[in-house]
N, C-alpha and C. Protein backbone atom coordinates (compact mmCIF):
# COMPACT_ATOMS: atom_id res chain seq x y z
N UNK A 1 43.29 157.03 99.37
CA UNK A 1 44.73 157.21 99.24
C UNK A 1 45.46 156.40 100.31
N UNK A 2 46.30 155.49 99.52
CA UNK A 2 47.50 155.09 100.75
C UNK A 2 48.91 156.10 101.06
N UNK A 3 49.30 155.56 102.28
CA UNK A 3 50.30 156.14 102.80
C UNK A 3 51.75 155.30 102.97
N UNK A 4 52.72 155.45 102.29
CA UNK A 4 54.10 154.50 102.01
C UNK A 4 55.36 155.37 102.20
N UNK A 5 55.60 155.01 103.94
CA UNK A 5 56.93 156.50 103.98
C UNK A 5 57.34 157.47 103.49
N UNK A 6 56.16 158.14 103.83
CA UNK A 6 56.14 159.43 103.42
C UNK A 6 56.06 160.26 102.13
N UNK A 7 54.92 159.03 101.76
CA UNK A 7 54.66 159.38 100.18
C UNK A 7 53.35 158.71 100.17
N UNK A 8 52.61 159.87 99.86
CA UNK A 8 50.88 159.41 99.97
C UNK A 8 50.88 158.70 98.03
N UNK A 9 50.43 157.52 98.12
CA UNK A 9 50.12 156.42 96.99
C UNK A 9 48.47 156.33 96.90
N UNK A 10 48.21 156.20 95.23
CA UNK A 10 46.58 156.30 94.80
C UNK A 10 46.24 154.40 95.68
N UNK A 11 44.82 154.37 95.87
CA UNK A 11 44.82 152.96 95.73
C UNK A 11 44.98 151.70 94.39
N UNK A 12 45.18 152.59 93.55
CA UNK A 12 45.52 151.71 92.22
C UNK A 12 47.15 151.03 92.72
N UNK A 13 47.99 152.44 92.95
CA UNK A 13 49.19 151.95 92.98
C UNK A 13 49.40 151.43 94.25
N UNK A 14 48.74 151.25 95.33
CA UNK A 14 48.50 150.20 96.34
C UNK A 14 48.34 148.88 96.15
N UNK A 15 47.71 148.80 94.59
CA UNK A 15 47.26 147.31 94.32
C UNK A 15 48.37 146.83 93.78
N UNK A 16 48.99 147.69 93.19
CA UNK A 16 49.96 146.93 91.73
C UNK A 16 50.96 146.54 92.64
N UNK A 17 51.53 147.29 93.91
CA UNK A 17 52.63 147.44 94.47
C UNK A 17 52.62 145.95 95.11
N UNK A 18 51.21 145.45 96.02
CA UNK A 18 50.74 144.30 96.55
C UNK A 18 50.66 143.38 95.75
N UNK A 19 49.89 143.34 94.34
CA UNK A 19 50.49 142.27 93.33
C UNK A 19 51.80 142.26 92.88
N UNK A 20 52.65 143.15 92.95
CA UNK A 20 54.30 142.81 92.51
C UNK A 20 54.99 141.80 93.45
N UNK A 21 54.62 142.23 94.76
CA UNK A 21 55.06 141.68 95.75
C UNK A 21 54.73 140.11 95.88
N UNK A 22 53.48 139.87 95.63
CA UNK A 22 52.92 138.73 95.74
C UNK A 22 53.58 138.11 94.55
N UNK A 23 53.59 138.63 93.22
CA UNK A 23 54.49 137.80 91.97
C UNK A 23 55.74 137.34 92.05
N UNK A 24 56.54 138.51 93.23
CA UNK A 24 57.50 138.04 93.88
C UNK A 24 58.19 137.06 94.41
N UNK A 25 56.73 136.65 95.12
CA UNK A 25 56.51 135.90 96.23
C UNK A 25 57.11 134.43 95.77
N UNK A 26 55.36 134.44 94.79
CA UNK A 26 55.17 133.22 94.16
C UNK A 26 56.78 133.02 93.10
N UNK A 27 57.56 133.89 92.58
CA UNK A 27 58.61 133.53 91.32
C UNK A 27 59.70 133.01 92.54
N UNK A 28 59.83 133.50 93.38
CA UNK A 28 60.99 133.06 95.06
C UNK A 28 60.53 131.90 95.06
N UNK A 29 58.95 131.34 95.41
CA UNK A 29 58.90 129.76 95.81
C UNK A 29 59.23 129.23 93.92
N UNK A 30 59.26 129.37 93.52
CA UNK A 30 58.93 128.53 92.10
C UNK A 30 60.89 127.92 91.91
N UNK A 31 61.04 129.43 91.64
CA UNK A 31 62.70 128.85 91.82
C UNK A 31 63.26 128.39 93.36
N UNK A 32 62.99 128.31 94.21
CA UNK A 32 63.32 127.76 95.41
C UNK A 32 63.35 126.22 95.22
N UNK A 33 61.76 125.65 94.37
CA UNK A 33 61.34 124.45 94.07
C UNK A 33 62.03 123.91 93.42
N UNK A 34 62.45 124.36 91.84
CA UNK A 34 63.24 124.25 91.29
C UNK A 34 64.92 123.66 91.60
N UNK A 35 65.00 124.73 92.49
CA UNK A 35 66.92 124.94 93.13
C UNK A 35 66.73 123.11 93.61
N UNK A 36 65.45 123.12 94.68
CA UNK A 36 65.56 121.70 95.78
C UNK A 36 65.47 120.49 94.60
N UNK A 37 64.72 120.54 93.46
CA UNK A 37 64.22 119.61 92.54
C UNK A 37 65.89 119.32 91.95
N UNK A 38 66.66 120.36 91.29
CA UNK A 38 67.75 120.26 90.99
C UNK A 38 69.14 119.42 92.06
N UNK A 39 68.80 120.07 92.92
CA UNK A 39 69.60 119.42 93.97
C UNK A 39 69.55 117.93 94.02
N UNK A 40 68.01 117.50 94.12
CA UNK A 40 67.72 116.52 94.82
C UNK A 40 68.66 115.44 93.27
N UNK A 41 68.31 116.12 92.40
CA UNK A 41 68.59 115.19 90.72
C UNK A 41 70.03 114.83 90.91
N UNK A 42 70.88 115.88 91.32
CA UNK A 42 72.29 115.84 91.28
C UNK A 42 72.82 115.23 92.09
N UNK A 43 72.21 115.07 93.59
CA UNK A 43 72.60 114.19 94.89
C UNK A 43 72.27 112.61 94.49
N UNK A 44 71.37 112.64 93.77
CA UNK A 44 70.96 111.15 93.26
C UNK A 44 71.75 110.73 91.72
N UNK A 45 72.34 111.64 91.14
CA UNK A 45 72.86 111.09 90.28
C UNK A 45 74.71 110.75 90.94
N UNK A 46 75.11 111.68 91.76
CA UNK A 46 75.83 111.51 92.37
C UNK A 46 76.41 110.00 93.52
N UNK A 47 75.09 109.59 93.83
CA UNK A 47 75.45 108.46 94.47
C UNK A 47 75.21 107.68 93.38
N UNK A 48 74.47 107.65 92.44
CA UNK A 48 74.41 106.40 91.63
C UNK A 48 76.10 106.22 90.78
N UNK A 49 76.27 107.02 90.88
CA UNK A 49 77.65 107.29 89.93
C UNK A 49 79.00 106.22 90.74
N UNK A 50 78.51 107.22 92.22
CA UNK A 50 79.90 106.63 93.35
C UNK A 50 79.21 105.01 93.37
N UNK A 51 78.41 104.50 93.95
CA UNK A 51 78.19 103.25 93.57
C UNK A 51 78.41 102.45 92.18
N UNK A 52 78.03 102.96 91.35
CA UNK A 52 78.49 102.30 89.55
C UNK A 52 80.00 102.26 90.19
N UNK A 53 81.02 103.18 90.80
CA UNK A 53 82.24 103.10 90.01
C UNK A 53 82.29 102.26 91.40
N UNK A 54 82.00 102.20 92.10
CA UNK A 54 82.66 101.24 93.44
C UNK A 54 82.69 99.86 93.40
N UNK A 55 81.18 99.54 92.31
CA UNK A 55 80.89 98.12 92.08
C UNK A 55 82.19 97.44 90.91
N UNK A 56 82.35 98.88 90.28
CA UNK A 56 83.07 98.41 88.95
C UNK A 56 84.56 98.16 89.27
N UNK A 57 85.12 98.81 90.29
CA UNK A 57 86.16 98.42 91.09
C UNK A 57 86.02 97.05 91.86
N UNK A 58 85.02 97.00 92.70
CA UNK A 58 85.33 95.35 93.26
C UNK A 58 85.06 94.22 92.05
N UNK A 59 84.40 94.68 91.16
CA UNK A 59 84.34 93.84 89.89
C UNK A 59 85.96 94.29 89.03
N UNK A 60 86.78 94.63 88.92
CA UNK A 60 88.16 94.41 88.66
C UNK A 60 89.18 93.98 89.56
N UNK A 61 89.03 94.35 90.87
CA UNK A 61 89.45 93.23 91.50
C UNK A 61 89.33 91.97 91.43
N UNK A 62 87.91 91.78 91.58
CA UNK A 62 87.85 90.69 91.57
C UNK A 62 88.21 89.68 90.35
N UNK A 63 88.23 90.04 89.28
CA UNK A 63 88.65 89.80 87.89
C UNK A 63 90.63 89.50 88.13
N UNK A 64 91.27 90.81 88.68
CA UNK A 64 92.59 90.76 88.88
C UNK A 64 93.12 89.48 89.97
N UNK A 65 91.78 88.92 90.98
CA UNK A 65 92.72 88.17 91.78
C UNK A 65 92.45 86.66 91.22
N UNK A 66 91.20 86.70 90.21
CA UNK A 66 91.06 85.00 89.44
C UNK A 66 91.79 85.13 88.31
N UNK A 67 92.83 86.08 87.76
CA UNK A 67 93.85 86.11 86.72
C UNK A 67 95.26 85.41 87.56
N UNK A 68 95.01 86.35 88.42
CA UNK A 68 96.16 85.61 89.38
C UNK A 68 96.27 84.37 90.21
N UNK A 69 94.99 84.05 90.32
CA UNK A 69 95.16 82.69 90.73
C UNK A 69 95.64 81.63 89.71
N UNK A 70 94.73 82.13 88.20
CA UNK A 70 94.55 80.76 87.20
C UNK A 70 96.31 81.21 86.80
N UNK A 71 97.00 81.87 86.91
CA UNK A 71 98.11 82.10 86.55
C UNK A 71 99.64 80.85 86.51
N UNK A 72 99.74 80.67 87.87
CA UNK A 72 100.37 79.76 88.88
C UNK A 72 99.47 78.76 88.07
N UNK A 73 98.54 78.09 87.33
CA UNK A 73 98.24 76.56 86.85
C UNK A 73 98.44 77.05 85.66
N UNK A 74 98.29 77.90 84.65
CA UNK A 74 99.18 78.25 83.17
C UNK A 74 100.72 77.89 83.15
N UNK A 75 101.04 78.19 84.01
CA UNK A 75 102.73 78.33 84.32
C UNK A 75 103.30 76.92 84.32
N UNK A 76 102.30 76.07 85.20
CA UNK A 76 102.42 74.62 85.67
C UNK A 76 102.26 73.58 84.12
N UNK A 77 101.00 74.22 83.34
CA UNK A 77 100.72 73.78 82.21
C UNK A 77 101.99 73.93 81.44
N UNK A 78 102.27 75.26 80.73
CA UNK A 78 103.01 75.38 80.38
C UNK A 78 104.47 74.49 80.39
N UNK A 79 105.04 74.76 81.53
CA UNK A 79 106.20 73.59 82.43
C UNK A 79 106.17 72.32 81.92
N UNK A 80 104.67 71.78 81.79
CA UNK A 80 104.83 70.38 81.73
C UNK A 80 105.22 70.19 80.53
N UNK A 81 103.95 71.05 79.43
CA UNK A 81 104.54 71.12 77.78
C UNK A 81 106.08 71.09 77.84
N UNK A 82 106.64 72.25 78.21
CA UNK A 82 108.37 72.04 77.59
C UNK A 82 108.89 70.91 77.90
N UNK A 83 108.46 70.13 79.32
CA UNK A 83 109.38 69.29 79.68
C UNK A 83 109.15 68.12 78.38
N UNK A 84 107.56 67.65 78.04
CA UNK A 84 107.12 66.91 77.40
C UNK A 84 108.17 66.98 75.83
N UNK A 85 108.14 68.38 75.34
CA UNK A 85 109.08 68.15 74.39
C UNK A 85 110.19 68.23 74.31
N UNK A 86 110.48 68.83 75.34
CA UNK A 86 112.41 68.07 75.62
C UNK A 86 112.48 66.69 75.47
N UNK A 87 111.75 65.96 76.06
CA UNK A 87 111.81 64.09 76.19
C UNK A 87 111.09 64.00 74.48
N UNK A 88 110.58 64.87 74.10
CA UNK A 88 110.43 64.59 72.18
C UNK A 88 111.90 64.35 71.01
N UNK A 89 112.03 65.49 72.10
CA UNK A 89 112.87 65.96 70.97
C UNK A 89 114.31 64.64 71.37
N UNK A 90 114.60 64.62 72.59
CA UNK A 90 115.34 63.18 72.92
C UNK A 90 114.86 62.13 71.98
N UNK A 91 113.48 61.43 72.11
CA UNK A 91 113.17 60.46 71.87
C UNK A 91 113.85 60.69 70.30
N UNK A 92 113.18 61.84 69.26
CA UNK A 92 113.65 62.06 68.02
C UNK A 92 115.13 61.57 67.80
N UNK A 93 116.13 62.04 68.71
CA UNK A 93 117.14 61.75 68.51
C UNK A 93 117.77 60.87 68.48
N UNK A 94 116.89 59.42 69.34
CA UNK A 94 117.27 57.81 69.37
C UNK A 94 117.08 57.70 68.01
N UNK A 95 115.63 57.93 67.46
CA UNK A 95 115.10 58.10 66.36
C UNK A 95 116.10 57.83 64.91
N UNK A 96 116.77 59.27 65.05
CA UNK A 96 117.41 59.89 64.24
C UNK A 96 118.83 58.59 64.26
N UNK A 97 119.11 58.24 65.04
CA UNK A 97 120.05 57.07 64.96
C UNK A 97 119.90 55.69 64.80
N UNK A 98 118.79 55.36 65.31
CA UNK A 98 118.34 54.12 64.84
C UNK A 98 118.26 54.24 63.67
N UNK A 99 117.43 55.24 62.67
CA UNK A 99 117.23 54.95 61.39
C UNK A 99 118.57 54.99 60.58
N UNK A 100 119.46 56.15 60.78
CA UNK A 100 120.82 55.86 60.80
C UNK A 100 121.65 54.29 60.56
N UNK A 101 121.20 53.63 61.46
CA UNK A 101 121.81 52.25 61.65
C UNK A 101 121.12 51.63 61.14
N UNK A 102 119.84 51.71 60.46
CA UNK A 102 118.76 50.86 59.47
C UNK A 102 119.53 51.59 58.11
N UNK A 103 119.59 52.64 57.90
CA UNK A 103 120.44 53.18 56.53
C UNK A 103 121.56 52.01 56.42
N UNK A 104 122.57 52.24 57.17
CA UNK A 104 123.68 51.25 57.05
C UNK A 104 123.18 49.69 57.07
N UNK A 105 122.26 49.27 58.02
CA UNK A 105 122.02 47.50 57.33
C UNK A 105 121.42 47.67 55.99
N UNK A 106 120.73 48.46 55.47
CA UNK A 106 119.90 48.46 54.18
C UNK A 106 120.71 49.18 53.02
N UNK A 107 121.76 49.18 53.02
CA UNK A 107 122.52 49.35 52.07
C UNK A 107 122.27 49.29 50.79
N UNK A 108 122.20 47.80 50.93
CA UNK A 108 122.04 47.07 49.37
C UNK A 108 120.39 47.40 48.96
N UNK A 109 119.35 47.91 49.58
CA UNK A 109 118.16 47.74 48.79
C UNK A 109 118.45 50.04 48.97
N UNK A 110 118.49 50.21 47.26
CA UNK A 110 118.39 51.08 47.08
C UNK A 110 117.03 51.76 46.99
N UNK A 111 116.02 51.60 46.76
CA UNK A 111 114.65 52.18 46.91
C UNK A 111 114.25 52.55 49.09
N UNK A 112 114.79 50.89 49.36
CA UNK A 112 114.61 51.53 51.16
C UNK A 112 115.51 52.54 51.39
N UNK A 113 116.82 52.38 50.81
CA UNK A 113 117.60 53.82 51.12
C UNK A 113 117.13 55.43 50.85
N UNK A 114 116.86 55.00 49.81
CA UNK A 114 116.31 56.31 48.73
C UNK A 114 114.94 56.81 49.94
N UNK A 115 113.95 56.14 50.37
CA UNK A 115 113.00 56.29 51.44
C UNK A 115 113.78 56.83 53.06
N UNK A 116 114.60 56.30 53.29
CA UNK A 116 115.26 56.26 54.64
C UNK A 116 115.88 57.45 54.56
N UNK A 117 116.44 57.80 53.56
CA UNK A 117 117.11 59.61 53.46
C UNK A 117 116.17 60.46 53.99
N UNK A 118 114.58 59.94 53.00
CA UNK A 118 113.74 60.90 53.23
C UNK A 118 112.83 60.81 54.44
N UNK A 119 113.04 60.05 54.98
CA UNK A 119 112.76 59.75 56.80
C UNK A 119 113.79 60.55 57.29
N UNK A 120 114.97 60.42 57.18
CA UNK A 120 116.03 61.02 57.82
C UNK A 120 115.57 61.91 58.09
N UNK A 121 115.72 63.03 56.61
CA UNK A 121 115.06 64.46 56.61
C UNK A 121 114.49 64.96 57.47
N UNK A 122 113.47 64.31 57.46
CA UNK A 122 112.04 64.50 57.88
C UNK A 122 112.27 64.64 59.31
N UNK A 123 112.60 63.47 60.15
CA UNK A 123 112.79 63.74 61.47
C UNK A 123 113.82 64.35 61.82
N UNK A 124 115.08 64.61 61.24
CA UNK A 124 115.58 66.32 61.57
C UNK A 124 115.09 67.18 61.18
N UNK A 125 113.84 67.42 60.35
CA UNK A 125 113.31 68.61 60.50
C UNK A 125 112.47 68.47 61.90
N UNK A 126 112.05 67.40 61.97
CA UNK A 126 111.17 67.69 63.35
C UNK A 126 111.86 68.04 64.85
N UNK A 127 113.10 67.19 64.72
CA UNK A 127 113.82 67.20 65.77
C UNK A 127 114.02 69.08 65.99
N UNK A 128 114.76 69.37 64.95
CA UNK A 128 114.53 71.38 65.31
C UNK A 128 113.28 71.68 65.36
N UNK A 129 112.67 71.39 64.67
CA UNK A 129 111.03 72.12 64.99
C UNK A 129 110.84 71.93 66.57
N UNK A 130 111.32 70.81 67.13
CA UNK A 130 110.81 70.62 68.37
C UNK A 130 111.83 71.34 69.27
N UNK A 131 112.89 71.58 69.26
CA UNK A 131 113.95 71.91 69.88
C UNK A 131 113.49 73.54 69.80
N UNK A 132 112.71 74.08 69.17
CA UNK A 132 112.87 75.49 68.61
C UNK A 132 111.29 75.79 69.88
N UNK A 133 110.43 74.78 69.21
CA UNK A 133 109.45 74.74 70.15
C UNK A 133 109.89 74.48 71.78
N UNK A 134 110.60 73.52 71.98
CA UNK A 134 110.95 73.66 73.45
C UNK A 134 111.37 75.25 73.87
N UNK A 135 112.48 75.44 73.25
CA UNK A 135 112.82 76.88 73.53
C UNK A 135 111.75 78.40 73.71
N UNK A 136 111.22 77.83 72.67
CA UNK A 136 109.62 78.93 72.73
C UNK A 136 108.97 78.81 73.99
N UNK A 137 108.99 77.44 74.19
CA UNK A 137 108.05 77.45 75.66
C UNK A 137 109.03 77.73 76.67
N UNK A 138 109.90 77.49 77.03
CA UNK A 138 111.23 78.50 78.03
C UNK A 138 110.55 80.16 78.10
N UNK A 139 110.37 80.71 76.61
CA UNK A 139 110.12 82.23 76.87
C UNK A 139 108.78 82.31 77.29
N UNK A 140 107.94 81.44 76.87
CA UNK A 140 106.34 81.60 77.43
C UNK A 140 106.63 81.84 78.92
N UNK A 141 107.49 80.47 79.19
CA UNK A 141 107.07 80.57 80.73
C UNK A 141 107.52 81.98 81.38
N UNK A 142 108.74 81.95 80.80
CA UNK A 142 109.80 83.28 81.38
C UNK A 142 108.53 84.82 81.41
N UNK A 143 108.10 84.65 80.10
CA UNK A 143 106.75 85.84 80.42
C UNK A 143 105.82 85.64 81.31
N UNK A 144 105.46 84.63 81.09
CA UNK A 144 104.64 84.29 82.39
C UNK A 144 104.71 84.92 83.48
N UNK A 145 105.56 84.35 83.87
CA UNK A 145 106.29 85.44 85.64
C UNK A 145 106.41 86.46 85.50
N UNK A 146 106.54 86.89 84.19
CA UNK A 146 106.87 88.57 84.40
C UNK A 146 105.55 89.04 84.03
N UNK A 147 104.45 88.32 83.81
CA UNK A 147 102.86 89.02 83.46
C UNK A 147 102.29 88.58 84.73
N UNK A 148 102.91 87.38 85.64
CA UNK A 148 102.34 87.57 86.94
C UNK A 148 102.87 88.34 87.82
N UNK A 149 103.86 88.86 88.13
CA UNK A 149 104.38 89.87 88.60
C UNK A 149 104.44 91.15 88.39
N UNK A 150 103.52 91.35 87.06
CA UNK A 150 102.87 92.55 87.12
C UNK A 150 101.49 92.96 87.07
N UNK A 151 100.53 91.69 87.38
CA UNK A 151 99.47 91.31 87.87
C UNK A 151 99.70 91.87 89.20
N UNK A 152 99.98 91.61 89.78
CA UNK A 152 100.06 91.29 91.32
C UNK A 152 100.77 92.66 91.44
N UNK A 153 101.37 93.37 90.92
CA UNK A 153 101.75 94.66 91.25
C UNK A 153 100.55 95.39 90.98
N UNK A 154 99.47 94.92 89.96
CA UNK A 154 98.75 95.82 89.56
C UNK A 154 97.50 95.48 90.92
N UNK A 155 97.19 94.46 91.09
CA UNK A 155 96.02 94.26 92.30
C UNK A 155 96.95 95.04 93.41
N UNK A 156 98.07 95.21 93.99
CA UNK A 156 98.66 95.64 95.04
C UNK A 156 97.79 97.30 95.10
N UNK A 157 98.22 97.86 93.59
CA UNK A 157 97.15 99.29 93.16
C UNK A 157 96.19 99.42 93.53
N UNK A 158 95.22 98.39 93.20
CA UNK A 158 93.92 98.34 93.07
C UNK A 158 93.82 98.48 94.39
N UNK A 159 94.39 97.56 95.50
CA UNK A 159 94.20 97.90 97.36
C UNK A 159 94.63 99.27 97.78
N UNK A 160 95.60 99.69 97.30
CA UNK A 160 95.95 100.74 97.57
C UNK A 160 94.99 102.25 97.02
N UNK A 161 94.66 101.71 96.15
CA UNK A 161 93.57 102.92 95.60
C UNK A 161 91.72 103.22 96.38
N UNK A 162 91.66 101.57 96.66
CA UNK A 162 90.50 101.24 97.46
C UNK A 162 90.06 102.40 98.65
N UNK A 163 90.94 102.34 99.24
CA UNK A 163 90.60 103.61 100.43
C UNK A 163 90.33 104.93 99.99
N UNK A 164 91.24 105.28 99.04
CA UNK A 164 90.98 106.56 98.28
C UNK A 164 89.24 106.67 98.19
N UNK A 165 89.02 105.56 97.02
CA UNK A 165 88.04 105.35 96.67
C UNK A 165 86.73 105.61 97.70
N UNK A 166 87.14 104.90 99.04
CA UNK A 166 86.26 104.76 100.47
C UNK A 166 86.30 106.67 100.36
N UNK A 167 87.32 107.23 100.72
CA UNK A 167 87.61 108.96 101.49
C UNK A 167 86.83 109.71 100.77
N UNK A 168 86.62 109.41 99.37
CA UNK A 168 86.15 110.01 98.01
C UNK A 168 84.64 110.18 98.58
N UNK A 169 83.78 108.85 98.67
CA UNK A 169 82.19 108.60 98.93
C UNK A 169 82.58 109.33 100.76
N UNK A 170 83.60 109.33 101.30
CA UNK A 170 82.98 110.32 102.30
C UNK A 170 83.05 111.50 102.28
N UNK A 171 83.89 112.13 101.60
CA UNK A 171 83.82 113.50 101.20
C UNK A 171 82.49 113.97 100.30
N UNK A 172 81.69 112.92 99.71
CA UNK A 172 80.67 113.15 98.85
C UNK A 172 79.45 113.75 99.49
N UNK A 173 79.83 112.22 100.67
CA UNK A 173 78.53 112.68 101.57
C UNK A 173 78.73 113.49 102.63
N UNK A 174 79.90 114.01 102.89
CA UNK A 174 79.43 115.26 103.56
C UNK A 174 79.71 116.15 102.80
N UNK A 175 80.00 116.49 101.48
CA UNK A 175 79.61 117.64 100.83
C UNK A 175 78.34 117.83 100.52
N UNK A 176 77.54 116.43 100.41
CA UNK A 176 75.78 116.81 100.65
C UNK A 176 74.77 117.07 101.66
N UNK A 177 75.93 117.17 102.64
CA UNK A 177 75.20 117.38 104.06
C UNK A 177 74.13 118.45 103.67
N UNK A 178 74.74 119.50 103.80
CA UNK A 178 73.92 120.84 103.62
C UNK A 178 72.33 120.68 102.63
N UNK A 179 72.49 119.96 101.64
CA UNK A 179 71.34 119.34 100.41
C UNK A 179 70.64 118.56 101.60
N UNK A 180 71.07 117.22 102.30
CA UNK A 180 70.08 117.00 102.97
C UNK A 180 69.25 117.35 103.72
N UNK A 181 70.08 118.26 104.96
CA UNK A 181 69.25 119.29 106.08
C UNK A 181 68.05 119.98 105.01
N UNK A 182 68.50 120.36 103.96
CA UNK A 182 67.46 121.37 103.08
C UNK A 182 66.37 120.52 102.61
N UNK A 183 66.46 119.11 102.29
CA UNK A 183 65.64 117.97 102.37
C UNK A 183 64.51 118.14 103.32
N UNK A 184 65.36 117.54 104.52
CA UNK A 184 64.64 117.41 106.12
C UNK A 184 63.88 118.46 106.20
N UNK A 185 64.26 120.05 105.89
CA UNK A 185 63.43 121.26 106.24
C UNK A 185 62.13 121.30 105.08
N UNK A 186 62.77 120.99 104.02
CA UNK A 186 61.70 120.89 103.03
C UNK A 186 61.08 119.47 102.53
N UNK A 187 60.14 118.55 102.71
CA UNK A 187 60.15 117.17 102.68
C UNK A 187 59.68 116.72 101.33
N UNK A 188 58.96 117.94 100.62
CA UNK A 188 58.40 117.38 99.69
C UNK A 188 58.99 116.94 98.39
């Protein structure tokens, strides 16, 4: 017979009481293992995460400041186009008078006239086509500046968010402090 504060126990129920304890034992380490195995999954998915998004940030930066560079030579491109068809649409207009003054010497041959109308035509239609096009490229450019100026407002964000970003991965890692020490105590 055992003795258990003040309550005499058979040795049967001495044994069962010592195997409960021990099943105890062993179900405490199993989930203990578990808890650290879990931990360890979540601390590691955790930095892989803060790194993915940190890389994916200096990779939009970096994207936002070669938009903004190639920007300023679109603009320049652009520029040159309108100017190019302003001096078109001029040239059209010598054009448009010279043939004018070939209408009037060619009077008398009615077939060159009958042709020369339809030249006429033709290069006042181009002359607006081009005049319409110059003007189009006026608004390109005019957007332009206003899509680089909100480029550049938007990278201004992107710096400004950056630190956040930095405070974020330090708050991470010392919210895993505690997971690591439990590491260090437990190594396996």
């Amino acid at each position: 017979m055992g003795y258990v504060r003040g309550m005499d126990i058979s040795k049967k129920e001495a044994a069962e009481m010592r195997q409960a304890v021990a099943d105890f034992k062993t179900a405490m380490a199993l989930r203990s293992e578990l808890n650290l195995r879990v931990a360890r999954r979540v601390t590691s998915i955790l930095r892989a995460g803060m790194f993915s998004f940190a890389v994916i940030t200096v990779i939009l930066v970096g994207m936002l400041i070669a938009f903004t560079s190639s920007v300023s030579n679109m603009i320049a491109v652009l520029d040159t186009m309108r100017v190019q068809f302003t001096s078109m649409s001029a040239d059209m207009r010598q054009m448009r008078t010279v043939i004018a003054g070939m209408d009037r010497d060619l009077a008398a041959f009615p077939v060159v006239v009958g042709e020369l109308d339809t030249m006429r035509a033709t290069v006042s239609n181009m002359n607006t086509n081009l005049a319409a096009m110059s003007n189009s490229m006026r608004g390109v450019k005019n957007k332009m500046g206003v899509i680089t100026n909100d480029v550049g407002t938007i990278n201004q964000s992107f710096r400004r968010l950056e630190p956040s970003l930095t405070g974020i991965g330090a708050n991470i890692n010392q919210a895993s402090g505690p997971m690591k020490t439990f590491n260090n105590i437990f190594p396996w």
